[in-house]
Protein backbone atom coordinates (compact mmCIF):
# COMPACT_ATOMS: atom_id res chain seq x y z
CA UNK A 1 -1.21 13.00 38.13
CA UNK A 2 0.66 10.33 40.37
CA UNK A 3 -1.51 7.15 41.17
CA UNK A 4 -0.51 4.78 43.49
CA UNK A 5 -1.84 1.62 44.70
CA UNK A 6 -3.23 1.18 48.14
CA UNK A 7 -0.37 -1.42 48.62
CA UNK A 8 2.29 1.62 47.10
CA UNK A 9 0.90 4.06 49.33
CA UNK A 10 0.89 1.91 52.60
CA UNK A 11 5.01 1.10 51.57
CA UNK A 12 6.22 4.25 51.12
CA UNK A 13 4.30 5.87 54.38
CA UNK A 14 6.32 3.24 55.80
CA UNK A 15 9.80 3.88 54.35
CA UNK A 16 8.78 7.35 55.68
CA UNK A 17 8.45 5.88 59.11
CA UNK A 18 12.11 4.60 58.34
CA UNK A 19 10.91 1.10 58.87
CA UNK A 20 13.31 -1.87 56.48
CA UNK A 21 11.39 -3.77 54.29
CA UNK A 22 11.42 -6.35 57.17
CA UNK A 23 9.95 -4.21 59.04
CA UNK A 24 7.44 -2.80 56.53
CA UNK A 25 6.48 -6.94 55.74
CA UNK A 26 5.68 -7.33 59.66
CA UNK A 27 3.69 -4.29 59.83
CA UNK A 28 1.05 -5.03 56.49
CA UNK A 29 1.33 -8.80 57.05
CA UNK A 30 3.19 -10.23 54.00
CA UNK A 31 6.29 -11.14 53.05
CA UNK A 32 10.02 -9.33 52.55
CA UNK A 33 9.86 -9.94 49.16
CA UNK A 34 5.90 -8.46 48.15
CA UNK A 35 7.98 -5.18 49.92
CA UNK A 36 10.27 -5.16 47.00
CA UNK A 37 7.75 -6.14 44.42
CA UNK A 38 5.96 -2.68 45.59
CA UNK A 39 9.25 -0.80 45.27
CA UNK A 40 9.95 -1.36 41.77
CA UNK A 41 6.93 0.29 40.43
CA UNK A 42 6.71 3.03 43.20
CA UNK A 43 9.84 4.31 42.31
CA UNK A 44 9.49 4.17 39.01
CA UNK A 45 6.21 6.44 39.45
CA UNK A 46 8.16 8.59 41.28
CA UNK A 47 11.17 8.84 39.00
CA UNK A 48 13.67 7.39 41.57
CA UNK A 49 16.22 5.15 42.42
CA UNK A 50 16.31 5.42 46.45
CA UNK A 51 13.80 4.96 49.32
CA UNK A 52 15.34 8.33 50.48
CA UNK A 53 14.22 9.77 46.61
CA UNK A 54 11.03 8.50 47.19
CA UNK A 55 10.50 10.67 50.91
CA UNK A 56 11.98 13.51 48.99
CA UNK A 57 9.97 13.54 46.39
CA UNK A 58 7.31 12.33 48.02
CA UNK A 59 7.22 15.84 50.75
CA UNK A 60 9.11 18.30 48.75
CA UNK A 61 7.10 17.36 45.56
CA UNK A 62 3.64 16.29 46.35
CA UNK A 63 2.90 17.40 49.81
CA UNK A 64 1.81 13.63 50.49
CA UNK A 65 2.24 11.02 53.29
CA UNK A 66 -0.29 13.05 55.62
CA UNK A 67 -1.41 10.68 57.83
């Protein structure tokens, strides 16, 4: 079973959105860099290396980011 935090869950819906980690900062109110602290783990709970792995895996996979 694939946990994610709140914080993971709220990244990768946006990388979904195709929003940059800028983007993604402006949107949940923090900074560029607590983005890429989230990636690390998130794609290592989702065994990848991209943010395009993570949408793949993400739909094709899990059926997630129903929002």
């Amino acid at each position: 079973m694939l946990i994610l935090t709140k914080r993971e869950a709220e990244v990768l819906f946006w990388i979904a959105k195709d929003k940059s980690n800028a983007g993604i900062a402006k949107v949940l109110g923090c900074s560029e860099g607590t983005i890429r602290k989230h990636l690390k783990p998130l794609y290592e709970k989702l065994g990848v290396q991209t943010r395009t792995g993570a949408v793949m895996v993400t739909l094709t996979k899990l059926g997630l980011l129903i929002r």
